[in-house]
Protein backbone atom coordinates (compact mmCIF):
# COMPACT_ATOMS: atom_id res chain seq x y z
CA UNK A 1 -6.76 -9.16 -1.36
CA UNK A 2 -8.58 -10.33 -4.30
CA UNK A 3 -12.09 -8.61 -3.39
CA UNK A 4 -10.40 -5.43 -2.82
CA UNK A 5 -8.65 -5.98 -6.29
CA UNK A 6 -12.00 -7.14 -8.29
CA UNK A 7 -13.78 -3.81 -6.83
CA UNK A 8 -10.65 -1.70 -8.00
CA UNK A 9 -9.97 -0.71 -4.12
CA UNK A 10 -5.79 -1.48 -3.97
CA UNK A 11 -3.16 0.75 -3.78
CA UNK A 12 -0.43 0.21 -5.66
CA UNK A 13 2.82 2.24 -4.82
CA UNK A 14 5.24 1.55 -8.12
CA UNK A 15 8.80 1.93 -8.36
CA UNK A 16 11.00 2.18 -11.62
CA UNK A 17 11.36 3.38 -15.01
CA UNK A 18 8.67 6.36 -15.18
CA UNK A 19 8.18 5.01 -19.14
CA UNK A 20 7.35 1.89 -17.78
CA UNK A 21 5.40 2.44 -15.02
CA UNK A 22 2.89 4.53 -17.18
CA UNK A 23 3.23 1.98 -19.99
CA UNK A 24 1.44 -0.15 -17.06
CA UNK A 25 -0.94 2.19 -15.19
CA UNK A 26 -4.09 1.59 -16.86
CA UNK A 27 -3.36 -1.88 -16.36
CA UNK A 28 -2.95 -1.32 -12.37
CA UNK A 29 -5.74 1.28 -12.30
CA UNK A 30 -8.26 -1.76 -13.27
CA UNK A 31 -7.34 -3.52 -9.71
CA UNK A 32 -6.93 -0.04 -7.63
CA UNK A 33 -8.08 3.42 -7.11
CA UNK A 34 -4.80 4.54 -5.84
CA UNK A 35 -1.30 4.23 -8.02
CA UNK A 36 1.75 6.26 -7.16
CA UNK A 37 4.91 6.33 -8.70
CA UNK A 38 7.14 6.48 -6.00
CA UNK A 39 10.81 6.97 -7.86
CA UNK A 40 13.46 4.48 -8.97
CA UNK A 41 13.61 1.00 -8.59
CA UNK A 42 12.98 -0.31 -5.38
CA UNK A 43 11.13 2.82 -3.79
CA UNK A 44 7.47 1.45 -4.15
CA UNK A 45 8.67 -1.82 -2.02
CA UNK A 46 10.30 0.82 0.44
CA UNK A 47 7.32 2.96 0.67
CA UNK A 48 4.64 -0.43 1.33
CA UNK A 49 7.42 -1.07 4.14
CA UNK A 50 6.65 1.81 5.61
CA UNK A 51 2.94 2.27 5.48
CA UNK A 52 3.30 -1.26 7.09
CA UNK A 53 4.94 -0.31 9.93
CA UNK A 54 3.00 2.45 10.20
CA UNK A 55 0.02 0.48 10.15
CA UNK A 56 1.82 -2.06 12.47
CA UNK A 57 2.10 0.66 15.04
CA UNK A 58 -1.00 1.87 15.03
CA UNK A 59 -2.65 -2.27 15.56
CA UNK A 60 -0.34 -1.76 18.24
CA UNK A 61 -1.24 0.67 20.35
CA UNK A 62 -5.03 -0.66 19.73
CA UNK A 63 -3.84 -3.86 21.34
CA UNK A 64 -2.49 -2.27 24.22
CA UNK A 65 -5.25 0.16 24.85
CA UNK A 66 -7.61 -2.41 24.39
CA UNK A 67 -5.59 -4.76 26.99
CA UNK A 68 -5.37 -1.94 29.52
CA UNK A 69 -9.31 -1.36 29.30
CA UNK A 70 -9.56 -4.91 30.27
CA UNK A 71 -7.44 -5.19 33.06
């Protein structure tokens, strides 16, 4: 969120124009470590999708463990 952006820590997965997205790198690059241009329009939203779910999966399978340990 916005501490993560003030300390330059987001990742920031772009897609568009390649023109465009390095007219606005250095821009990006002052709120995150990590930006990757990830292809034509609509590819950056596709690839966060992703690394969500992947993420999603993973919280998942925490939860469970962590349910079964209880029980």
């Amino acid at each position: 969120g916005v501490g993560a952006a003030r300390a330059g820590n987001l990742t920031f997965m772009v897609g568009g124009v390649e023109q465009e997205f390095n007219a606005a790198k250095e821009l990006l690059t002052c709120m995150g470590s990590n930006v990757i241009y990830c292809g034509e329009v609509g590819t950056g939203q596709a690839a966060k999708i992703c690394n969500n779910m992947l993420l999603a999966i993973g919280m998942i399978g925490t939860a469970e463990a962590m349910n079964l340990g209880i029980r």
